[in-house]
N, C-alpha and C. Protein backbone atom coordinates (compact mmCIF):
# COMPACT_ATOMS: atom_id res chain seq x y z
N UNK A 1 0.82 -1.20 0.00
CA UNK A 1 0.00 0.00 0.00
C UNK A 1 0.86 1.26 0.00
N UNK A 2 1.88 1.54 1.06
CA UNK A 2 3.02 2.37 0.95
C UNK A 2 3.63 2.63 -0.54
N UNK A 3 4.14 1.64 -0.69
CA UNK A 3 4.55 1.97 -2.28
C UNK A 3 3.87 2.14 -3.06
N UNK A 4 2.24 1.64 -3.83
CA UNK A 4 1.74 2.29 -4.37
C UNK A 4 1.19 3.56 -4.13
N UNK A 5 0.99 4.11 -3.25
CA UNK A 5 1.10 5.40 -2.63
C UNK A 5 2.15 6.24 -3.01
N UNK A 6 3.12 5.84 -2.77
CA UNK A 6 4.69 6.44 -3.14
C UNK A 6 4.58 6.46 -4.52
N UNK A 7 4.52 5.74 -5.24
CA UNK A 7 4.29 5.53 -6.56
C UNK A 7 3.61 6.93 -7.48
N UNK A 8 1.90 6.64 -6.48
CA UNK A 8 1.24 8.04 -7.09
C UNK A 8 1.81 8.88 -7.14
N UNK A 9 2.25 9.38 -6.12
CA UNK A 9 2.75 10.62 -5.46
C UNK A 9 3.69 10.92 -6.50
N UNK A 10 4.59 10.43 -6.48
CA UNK A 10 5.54 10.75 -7.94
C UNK A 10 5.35 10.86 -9.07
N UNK A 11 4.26 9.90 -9.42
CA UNK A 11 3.77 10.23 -10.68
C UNK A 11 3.16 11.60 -11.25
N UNK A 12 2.24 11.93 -10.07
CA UNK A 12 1.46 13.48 -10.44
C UNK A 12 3.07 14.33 -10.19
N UNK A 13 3.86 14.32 -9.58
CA UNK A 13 5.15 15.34 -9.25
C UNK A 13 5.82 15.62 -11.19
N UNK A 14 5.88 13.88 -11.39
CA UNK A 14 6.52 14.37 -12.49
C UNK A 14 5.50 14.10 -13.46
N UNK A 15 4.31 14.14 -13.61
CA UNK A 15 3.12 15.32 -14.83
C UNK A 15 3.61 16.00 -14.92
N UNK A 16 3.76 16.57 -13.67
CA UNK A 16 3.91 18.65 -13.83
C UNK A 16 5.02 19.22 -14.16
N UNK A 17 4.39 20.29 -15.23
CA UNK A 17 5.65 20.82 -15.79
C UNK A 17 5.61 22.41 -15.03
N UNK A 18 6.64 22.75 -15.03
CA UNK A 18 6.29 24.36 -14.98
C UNK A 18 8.23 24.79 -15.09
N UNK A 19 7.50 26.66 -15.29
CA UNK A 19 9.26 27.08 -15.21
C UNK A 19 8.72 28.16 -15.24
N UNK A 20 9.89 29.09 -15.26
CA UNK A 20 9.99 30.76 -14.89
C UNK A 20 10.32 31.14 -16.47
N UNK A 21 9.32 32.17 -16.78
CA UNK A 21 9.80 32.98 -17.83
C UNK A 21 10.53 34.18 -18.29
N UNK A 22 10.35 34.81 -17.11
CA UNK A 22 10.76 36.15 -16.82
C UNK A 22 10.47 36.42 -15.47
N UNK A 23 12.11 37.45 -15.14
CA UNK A 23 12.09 37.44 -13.59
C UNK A 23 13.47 39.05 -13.17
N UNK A 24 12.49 39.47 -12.75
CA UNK A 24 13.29 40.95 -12.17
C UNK A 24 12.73 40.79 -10.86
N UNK A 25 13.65 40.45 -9.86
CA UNK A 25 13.36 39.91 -8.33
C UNK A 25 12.72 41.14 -7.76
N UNK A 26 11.97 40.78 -6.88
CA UNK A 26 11.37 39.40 -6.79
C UNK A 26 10.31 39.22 -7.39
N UNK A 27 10.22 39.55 -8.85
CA UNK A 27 8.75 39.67 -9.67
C UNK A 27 9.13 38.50 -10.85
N UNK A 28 8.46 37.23 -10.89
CA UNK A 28 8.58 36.56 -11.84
C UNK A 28 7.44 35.94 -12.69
N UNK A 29 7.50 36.15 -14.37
CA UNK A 29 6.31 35.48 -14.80
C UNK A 29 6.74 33.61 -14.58
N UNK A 30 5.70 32.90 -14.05
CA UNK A 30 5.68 31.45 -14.35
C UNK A 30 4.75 30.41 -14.62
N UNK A 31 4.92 29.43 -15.12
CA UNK A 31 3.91 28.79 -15.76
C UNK A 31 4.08 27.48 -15.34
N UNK A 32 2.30 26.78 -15.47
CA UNK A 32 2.64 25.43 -14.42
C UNK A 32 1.38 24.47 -15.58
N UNK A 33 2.07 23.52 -16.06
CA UNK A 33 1.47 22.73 -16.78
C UNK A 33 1.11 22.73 -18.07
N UNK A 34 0.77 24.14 -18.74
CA UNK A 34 0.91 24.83 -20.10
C UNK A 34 1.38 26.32 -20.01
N UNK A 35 1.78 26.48 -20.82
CA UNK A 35 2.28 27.74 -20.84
C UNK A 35 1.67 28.78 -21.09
N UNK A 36 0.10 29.00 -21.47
CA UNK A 36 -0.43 29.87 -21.84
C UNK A 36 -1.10 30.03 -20.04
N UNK A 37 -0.70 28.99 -19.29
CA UNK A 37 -1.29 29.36 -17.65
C UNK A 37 -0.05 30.17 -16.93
N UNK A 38 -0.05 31.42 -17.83
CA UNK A 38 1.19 32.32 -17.27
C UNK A 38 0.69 32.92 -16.38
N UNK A 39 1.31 33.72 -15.24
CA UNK A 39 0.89 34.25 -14.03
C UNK A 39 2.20 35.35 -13.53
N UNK A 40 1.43 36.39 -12.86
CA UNK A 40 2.65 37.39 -12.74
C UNK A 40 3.02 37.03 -11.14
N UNK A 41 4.13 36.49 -10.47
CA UNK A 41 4.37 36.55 -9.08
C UNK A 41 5.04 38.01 -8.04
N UNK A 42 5.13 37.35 -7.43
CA UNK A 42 6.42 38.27 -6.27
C UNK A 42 6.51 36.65 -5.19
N UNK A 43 7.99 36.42 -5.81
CA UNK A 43 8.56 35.62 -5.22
C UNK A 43 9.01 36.17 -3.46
N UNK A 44 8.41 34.66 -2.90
CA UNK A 44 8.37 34.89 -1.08
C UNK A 44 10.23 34.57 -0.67
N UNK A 45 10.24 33.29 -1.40
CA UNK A 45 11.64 32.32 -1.04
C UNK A 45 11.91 31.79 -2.46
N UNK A 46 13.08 30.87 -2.78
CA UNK A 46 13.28 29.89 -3.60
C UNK A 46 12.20 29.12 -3.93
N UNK A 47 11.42 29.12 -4.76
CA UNK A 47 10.21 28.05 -4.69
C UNK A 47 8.88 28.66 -4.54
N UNK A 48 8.62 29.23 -3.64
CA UNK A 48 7.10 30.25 -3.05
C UNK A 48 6.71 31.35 -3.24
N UNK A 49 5.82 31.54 -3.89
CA UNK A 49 5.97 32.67 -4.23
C UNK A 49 4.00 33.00 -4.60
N UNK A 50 3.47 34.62 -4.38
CA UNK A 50 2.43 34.97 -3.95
C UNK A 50 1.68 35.52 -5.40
N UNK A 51 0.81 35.22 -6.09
CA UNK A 51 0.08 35.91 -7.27
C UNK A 51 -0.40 36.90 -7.33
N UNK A 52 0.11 37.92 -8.02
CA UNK A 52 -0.42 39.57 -8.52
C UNK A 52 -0.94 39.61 -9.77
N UNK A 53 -0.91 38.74 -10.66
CA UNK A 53 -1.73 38.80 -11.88
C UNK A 53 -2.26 37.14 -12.02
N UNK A 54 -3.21 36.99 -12.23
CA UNK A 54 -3.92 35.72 -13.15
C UNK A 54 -3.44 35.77 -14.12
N UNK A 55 -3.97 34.23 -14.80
CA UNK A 55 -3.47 33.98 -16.36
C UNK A 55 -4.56 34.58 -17.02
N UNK A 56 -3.97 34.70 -17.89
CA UNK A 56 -2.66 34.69 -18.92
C UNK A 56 -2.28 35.93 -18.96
N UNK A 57 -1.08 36.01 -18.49
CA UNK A 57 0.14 37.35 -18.47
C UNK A 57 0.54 36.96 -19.77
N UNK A 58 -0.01 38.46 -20.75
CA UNK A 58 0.19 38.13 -22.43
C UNK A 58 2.01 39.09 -22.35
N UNK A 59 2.20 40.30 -21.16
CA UNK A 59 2.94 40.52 -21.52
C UNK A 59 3.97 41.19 -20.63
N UNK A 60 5.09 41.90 -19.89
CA UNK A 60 5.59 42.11 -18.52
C UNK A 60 6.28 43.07 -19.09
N UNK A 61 6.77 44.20 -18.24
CA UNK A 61 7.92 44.89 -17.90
C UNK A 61 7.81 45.72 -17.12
N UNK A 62 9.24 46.33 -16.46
CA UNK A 62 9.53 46.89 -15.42
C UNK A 62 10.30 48.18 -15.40
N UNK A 63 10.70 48.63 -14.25
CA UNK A 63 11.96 49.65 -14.48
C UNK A 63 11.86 49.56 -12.53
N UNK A 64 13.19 50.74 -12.31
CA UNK A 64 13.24 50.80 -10.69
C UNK A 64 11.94 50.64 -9.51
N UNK A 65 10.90 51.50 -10.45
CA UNK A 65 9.82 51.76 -9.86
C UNK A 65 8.56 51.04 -9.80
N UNK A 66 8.06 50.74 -11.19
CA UNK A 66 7.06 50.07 -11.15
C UNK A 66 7.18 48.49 -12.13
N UNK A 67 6.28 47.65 -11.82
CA UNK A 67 5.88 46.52 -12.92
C UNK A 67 4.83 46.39 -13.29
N UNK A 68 4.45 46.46 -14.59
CA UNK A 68 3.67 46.56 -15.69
C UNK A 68 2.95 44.91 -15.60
N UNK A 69 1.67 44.69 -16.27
CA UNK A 69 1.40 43.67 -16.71
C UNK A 69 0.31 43.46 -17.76
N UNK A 70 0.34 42.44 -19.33
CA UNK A 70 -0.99 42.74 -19.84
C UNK A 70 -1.34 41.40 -19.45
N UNK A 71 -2.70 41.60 -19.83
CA UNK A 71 -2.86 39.98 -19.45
C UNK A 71 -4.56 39.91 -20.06
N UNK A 72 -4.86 39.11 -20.84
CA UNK A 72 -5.52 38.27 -21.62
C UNK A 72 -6.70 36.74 -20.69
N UNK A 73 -7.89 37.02 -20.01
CA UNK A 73 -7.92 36.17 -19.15
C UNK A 73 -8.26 34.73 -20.53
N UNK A 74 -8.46 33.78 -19.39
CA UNK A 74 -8.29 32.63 -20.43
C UNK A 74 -9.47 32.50 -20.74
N UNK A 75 -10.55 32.87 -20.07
CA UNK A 75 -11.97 32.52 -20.13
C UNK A 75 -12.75 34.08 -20.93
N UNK A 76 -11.87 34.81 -21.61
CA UNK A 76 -12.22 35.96 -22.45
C UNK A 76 -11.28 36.44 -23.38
N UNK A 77 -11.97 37.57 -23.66
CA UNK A 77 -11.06 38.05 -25.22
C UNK A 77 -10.77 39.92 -24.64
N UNK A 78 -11.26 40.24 -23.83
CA UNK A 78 -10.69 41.61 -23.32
C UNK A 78 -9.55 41.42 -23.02
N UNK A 79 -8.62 42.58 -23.68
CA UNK A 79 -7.23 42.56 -22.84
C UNK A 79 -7.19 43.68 -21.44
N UNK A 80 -6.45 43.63 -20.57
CA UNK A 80 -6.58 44.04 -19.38
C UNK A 80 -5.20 44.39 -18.46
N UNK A 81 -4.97 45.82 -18.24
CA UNK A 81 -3.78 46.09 -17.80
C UNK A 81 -3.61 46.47 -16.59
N UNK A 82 -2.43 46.20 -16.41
CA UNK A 82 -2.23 45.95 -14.15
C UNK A 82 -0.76 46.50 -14.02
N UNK A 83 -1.20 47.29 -12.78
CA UNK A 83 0.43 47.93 -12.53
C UNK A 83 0.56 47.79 -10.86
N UNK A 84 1.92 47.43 -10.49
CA UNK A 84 2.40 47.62 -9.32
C UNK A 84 3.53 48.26 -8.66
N UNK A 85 3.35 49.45 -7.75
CA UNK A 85 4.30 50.05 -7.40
C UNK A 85 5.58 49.46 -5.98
N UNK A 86 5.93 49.01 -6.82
CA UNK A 86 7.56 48.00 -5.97
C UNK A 86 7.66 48.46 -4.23
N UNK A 87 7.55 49.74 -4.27
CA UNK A 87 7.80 49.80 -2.89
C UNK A 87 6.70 49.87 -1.96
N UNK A 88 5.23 49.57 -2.31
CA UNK A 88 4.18 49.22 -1.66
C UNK A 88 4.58 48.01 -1.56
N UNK A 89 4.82 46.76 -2.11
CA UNK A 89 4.87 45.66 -2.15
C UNK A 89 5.58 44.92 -1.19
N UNK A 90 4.89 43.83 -0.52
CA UNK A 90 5.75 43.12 0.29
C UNK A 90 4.98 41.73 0.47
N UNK A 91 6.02 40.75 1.11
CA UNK A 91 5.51 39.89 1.22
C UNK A 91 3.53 39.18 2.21
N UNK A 92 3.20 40.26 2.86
CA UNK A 92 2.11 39.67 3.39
C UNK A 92 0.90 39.96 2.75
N UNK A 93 0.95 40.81 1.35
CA UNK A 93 0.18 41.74 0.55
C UNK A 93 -0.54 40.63 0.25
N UNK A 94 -2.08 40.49 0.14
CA UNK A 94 -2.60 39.51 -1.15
C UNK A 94 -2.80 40.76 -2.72
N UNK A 95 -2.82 40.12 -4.25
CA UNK A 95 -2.65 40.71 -4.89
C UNK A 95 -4.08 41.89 -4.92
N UNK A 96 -5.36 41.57 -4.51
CA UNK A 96 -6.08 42.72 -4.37
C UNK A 96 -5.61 43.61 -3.40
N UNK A 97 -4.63 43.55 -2.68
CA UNK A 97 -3.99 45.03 -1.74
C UNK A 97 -2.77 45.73 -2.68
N UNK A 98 -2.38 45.01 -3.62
CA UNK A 98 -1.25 45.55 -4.02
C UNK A 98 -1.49 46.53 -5.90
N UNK A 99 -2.04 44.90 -6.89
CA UNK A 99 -2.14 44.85 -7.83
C UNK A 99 -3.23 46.31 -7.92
N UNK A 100 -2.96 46.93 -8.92
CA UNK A 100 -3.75 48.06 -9.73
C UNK A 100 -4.48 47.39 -10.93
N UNK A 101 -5.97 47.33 -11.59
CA UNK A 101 -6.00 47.15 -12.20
C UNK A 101 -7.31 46.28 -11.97
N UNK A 102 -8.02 45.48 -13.23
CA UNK A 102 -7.80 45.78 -14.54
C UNK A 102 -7.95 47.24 -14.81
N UNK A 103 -7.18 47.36 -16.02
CA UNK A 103 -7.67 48.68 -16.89
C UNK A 103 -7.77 48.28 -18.24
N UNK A 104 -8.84 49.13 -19.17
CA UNK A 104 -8.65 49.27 -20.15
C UNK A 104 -7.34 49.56 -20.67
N UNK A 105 -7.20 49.51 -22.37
CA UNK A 105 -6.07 50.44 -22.78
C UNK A 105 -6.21 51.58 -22.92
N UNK A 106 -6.90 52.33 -22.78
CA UNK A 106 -7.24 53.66 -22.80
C UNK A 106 -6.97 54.61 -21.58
N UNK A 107 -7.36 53.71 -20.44
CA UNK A 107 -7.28 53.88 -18.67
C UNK A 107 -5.70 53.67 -18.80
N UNK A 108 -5.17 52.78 -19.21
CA UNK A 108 -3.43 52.41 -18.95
C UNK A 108 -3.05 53.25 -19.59
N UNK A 109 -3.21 54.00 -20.98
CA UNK A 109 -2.26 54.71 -21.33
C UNK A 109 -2.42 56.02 -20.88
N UNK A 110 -3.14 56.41 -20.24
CA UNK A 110 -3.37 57.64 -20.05
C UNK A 110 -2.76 57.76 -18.23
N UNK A 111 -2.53 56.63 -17.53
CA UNK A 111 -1.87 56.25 -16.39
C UNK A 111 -0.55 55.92 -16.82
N UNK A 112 0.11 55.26 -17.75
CA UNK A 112 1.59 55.05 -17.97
C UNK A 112 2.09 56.65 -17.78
N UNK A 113 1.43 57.89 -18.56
CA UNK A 113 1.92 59.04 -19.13
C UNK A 113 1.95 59.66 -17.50
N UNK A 114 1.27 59.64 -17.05
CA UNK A 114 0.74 60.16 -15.70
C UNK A 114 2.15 59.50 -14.67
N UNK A 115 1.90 58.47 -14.51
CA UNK A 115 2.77 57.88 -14.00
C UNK A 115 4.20 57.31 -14.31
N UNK A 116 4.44 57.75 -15.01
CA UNK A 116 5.08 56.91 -16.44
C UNK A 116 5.86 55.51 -15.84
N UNK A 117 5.08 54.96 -16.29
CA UNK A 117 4.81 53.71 -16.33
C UNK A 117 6.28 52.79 -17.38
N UNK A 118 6.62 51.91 -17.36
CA UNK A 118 7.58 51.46 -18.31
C UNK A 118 6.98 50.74 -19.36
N UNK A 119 7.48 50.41 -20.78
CA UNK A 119 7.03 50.04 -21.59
C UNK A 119 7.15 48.37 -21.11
N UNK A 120 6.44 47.45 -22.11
CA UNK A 120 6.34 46.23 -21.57
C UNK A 120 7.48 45.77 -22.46
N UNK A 121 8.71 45.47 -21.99
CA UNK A 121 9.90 44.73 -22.47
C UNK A 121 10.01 43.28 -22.38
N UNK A 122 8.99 42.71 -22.29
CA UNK A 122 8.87 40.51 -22.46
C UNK A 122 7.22 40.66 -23.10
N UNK A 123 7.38 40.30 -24.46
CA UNK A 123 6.02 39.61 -24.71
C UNK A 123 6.27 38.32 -24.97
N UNK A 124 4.70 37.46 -24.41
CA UNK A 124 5.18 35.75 -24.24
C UNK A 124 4.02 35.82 -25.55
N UNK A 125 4.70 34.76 -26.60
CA UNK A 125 3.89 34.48 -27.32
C UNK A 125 3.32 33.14 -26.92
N UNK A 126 2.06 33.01 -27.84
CA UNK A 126 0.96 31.93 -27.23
C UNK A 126 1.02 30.66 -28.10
N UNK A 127 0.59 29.73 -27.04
CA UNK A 127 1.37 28.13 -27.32
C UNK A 127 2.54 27.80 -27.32
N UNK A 128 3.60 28.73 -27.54
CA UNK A 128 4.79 28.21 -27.38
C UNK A 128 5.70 27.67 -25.96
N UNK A 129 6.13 26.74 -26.00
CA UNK A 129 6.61 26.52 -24.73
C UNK A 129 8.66 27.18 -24.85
C-alpha cells in the first residue's frame, strides 16, 4: 500500500511541468502545466511565491519603480492592464492590496503618461513553450 502510494505521489510530481519565464526579483512570470497558464508573481523564497496577476500574463515589464502587466484572461477576449508600485509591495500583501487594475487600454495609457509607467519589455507568445 506504501509503495503504491509512493508511486502516485511521484507520478502526479513528475506530470507537472512548470518554469519561470521572466524574472526581475522578486517579480517573476511562471507557468505550471501549459504555458499559456502564465501568471505574474512576487517571489516569497526559492520556490514560493504569492500571485499579482492571473493567467494569462500576455505581456511584462519593469523599471526601478514600477511593474507593468498585460494579461488576456483565459476565459475571455478583453485585454486588461495591471500595474504595481515596488515599494508598496511586500511579502504579506494579497494581490487585491497591491495589484492596480484591470484597466482598459485607454485607462493604462493615459496612467503610464501620468505615472510613467515602463514600456512592456517581455512579450510571451501563445502556445509556445
Amino acid at each position: 500500500m506504501k509503495k503504491t502510494l509512493l508511486l502516485l505521489i511521484s507520478a502526479l510530481f513528475l506530470a507537472c511541468d512548470a518554469g519561470v519565464l521572466w524574472k526581475d526579483h522578486p517579480y517573476q512570470v511562471n507557468w505550471i502545466d501549459a504555458e499559456n497558464n502564465r501568471t505574474l508573481t512576487y517571489e516569497i523564497d526559492e520556490g514560493t511565491s504569492i500571485g499579482r496577476v492571473d493567467a494569462e500574463v500576455i505581456a511584462v515589464g519593469s523599471n526601478e519603480k514600477w511593474i507593468v502587466a498585460k494579461q488576456k484572461p483565459t476565459n475571455g477576449d478583453a485585454i486588461s492592464y495591471f500595474y504595481i508600485e515596488r515599494a508598496k509591495d511586500n511579502k504579506p500583501l494579497n494581490s487585491n492590496e497591491i495589484t492596480k487594475g484591470p484597466f482598459d487600454e485607454v485607462e493604462f495609457l493615459k496612467l503610464k503618461e501620468e505615472l510613467e509607467l515602463p514600456e512592456f519589455g517581455k512579450e510571451f507568445l501563445r502556445g509556445i513553450k
